[in-house]
C-alpha atoms as a PDB file:
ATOM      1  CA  UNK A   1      88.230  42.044  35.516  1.00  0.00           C
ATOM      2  CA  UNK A   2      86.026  39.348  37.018  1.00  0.00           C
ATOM      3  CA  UNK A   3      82.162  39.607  37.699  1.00  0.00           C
ATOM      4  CA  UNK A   4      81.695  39.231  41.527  1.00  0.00           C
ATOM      5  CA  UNK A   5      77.958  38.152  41.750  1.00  0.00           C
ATOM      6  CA  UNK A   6      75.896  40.162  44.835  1.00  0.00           C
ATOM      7  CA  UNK A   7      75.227  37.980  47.624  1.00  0.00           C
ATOM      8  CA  UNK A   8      71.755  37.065  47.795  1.00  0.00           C
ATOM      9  CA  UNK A   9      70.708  37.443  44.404  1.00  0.00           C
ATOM     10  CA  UNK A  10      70.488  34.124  43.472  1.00  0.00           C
ATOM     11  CA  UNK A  11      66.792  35.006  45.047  1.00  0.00           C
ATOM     12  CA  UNK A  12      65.823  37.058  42.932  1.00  0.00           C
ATOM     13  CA  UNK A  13      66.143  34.329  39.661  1.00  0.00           C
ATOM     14  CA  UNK A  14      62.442  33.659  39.734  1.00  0.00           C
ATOM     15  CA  UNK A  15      62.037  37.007  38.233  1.00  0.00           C
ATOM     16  CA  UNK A  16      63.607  36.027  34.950  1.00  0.00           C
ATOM     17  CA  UNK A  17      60.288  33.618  34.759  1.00  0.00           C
ATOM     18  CA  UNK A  18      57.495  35.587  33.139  1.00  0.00           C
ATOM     19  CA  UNK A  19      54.854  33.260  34.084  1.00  0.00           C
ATOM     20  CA  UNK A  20      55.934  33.848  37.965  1.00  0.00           C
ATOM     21  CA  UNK A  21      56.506  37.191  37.550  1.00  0.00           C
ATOM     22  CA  UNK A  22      53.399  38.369  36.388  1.00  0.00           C
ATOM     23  CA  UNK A  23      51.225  35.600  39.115  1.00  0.00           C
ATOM     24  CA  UNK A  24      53.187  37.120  41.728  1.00  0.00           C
ATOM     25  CA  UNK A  25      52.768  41.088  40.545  1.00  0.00           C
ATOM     26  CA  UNK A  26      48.974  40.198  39.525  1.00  0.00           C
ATOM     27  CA  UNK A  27      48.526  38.528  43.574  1.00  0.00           C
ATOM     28  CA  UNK A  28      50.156  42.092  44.977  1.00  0.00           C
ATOM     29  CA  UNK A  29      47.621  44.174  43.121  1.00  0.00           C
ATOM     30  CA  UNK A  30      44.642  41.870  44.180  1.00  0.00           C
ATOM     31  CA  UNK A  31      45.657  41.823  47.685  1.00  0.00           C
ATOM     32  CA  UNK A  32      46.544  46.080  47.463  1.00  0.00           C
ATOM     33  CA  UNK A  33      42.828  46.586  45.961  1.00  0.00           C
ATOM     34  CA  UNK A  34      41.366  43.905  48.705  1.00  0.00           C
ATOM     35  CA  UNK A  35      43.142  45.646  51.457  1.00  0.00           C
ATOM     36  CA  UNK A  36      42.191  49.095  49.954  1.00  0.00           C
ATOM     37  CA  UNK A  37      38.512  48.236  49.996  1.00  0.00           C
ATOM     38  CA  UNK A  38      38.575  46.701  53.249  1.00  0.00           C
ATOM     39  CA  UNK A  39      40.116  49.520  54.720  1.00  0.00           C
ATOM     40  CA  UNK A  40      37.700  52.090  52.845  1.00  0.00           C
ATOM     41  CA  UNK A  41      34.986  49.778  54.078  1.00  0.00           C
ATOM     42  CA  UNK A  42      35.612  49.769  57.831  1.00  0.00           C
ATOM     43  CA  UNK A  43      37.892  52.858  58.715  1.00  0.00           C
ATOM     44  CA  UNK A  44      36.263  55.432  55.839  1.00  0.00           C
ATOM     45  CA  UNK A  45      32.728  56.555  57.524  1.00  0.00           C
ATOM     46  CA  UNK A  46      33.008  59.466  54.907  1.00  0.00           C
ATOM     47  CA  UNK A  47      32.718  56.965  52.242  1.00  0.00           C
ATOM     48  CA  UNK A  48      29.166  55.336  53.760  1.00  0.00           C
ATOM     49  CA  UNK A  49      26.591  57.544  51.652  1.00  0.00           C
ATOM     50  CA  UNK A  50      28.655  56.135  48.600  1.00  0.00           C
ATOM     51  CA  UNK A  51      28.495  52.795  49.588  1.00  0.00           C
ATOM     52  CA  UNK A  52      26.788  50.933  46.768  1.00  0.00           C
ATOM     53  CA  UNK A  53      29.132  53.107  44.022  1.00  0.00           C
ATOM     54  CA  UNK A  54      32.531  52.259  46.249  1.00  0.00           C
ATOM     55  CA  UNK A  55      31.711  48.684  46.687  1.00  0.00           C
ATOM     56  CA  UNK A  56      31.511  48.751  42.616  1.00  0.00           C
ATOM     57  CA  UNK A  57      34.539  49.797  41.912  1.00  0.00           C
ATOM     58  CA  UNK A  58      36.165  48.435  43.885  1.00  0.00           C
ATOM     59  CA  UNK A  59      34.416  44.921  42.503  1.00  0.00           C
ATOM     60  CA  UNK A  60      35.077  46.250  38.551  1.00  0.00           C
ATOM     61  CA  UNK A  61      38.913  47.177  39.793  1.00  0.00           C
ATOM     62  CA  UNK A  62      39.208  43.525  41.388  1.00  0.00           C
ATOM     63  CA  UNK A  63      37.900  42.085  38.202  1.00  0.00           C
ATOM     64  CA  UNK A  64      40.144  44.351  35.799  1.00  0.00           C
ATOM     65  CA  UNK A  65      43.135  43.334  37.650  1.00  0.00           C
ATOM     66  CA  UNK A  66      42.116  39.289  37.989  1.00  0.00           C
ATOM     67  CA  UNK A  67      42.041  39.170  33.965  1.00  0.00           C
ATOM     68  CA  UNK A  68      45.965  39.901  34.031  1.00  0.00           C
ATOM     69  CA  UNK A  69      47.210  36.351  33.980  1.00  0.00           C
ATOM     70  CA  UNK A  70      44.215  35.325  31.515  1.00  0.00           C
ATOM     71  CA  UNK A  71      45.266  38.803  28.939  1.00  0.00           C
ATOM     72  CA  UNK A  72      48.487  37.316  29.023  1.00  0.00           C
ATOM     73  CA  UNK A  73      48.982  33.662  28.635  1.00  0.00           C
ATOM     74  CA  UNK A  74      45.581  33.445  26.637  1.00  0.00           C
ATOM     75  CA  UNK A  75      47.107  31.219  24.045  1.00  0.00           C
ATOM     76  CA  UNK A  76      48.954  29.179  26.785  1.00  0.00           C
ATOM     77  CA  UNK A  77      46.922  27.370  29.483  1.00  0.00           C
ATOM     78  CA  UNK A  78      49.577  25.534  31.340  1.00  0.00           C
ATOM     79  CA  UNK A  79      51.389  29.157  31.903  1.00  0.00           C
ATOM     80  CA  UNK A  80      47.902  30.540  32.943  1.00  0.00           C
ATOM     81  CA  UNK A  81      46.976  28.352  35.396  1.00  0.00           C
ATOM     82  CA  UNK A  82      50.564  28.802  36.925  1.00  0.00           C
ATOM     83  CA  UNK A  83      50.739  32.706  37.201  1.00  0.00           C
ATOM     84  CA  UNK A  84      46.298  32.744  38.404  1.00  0.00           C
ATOM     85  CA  UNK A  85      47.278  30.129  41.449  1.00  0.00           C
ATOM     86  CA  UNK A  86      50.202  32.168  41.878  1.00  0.00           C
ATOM     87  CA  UNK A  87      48.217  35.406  42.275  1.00  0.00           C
ATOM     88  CA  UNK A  88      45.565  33.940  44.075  1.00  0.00           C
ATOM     89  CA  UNK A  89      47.943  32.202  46.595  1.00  0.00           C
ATOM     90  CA  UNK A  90      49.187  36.006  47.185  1.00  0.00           C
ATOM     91  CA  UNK A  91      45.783  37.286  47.467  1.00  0.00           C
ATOM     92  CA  UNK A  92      44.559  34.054  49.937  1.00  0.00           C
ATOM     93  CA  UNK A  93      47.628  35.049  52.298  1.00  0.00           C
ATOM     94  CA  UNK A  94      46.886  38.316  52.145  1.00  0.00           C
ATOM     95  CA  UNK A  95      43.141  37.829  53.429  1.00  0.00           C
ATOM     96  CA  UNK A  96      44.240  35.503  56.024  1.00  0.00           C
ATOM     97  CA  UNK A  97      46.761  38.212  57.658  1.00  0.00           C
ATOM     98  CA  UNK A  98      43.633  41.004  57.001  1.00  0.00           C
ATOM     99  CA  UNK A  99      41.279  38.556  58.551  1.00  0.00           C
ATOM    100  CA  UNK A 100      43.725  38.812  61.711  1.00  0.00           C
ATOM    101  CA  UNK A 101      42.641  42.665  62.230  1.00  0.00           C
ATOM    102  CA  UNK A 102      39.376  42.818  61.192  1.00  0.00           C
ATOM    103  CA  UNK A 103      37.594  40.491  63.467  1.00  0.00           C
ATOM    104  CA  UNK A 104      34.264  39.496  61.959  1.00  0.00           C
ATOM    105  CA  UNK A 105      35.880  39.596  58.047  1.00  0.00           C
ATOM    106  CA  UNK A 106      35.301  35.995  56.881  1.00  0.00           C
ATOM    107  CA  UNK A 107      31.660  35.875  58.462  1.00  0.00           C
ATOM    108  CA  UNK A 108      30.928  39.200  56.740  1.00  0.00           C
ATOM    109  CA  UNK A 109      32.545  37.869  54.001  1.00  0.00           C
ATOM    110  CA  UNK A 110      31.448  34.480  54.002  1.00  0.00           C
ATOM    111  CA  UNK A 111      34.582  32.751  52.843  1.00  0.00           C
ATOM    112  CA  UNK A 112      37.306  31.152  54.830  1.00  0.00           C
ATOM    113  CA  UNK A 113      40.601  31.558  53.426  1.00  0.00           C
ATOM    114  CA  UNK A 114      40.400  27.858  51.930  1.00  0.00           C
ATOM    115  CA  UNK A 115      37.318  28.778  49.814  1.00  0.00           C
ATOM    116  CA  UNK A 116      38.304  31.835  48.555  1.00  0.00           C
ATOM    117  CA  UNK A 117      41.258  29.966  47.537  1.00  0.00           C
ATOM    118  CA  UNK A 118      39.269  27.136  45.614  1.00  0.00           C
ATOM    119  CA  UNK A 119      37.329  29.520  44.213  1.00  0.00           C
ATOM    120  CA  UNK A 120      40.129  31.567  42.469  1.00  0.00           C
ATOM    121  CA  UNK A 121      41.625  28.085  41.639  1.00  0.00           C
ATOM    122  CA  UNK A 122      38.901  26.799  39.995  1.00  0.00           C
ATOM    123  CA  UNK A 123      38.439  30.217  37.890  1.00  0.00           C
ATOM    124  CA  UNK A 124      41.575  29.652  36.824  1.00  0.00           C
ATOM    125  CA  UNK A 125      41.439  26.566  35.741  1.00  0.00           C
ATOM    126  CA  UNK A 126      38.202  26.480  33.779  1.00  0.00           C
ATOM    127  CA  UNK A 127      39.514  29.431  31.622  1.00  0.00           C
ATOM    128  CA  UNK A 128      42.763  27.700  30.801  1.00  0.00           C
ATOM    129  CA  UNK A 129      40.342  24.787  29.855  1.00  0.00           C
ATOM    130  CA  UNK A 130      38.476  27.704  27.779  1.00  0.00           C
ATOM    131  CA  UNK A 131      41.279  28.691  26.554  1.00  0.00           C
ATOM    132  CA  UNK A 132      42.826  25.175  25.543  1.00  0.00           C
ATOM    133  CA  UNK A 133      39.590  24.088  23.790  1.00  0.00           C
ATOM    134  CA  UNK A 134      38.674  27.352  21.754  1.00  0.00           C
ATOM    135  CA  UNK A 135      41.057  26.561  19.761  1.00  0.00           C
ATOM    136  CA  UNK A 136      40.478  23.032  18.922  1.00  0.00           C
ATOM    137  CA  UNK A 137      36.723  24.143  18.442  1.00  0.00           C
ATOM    138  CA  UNK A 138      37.694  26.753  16.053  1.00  0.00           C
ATOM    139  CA  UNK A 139      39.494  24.542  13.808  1.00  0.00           C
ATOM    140  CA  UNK A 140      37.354  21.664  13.844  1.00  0.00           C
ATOM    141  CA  UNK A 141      34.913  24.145  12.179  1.00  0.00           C
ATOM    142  CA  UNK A 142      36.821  25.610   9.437  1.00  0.00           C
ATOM    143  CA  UNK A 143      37.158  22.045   8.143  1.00  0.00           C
ATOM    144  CA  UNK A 144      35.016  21.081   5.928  1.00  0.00           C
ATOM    145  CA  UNK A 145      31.718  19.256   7.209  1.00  0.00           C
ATOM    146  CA  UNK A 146      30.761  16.909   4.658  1.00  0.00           C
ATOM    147  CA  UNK A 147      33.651  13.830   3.858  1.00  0.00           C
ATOM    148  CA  UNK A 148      34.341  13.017   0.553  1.00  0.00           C
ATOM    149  CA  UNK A 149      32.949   9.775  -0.769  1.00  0.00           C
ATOM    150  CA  UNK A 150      34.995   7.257  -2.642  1.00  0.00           C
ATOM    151  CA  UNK A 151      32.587   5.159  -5.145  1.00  0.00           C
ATOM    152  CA  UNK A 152      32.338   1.588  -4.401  1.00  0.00           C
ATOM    153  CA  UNK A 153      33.678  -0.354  -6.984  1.00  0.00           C
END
């Protein structure tokens, strides 16, 4: 009996990447908790005497969920970099199609797409550059600090 593939899934083979994987899954739940606060923001008036506590969590969930890619590929920076960019590219879309219904979002905001995508970018980046040099640092100080001398003949 022969293995018939399924049309179509050929598709899906970026799953088998981890590093893509979890950038993609990590820029779904930033864009769910962005659109959740947005939406809890502007169409929950209920929610208004709570403002200051919403806005929190929703900033501490944000946070909690932008550390995925850096939990993960803390010992790999090249993998880190990919799967943040990744996320954030997910999360930039996803702020550029919100920004579509909610007229006055980047003013309130005040970040165009573009800059909230630099900004995620260059978070990113400088803790893969964290996370390349730690290391380095750490072992250049469990060497010993003073050289041995040779005596001059």
């Amino acid at each position: 009996m022969s293995w018939n593939p399924v049309p179509g899934i050929a598709w899906f083979g970026w799953l088998r990447n981890l590093t893509l994987r979890i950038g993609v899954l990590t820029g779904v739940y930033l864009a769910a908790v962005m659109i959740i606060a947005v939406l809890a923001a502007n169409r929950a008036p209920f929610l208004e005497e709570f403002a200051e506590l919403r806005n929190w969590v929703f900033r501490l969930s944000f946070a909690g969920v932008a550390l995925i890619p850096i939990g993960m590929f803390r010992r790999e920076p090249a993998r880190l970099v990919i799967a943040g960019v990744a996320g954030w590219l997910i999360l930039t879309l996803a702020y550029s199609l919100t920004g579509i219904f909610f007229e006055h979002l980047f003013a309130r905001i005040g970040k165009t797409p573009f800059h909230l995508f630099m900004l995620g970018t260059t978070v990113y980046g400088i803790s893969a550059v964290i996370a390349w040099v730690a290391p380095m640092l750490r072992a250049a100080f469990q060497q010993p600090v003073a050289a041995s001398r040779r005596r001059p003949y």
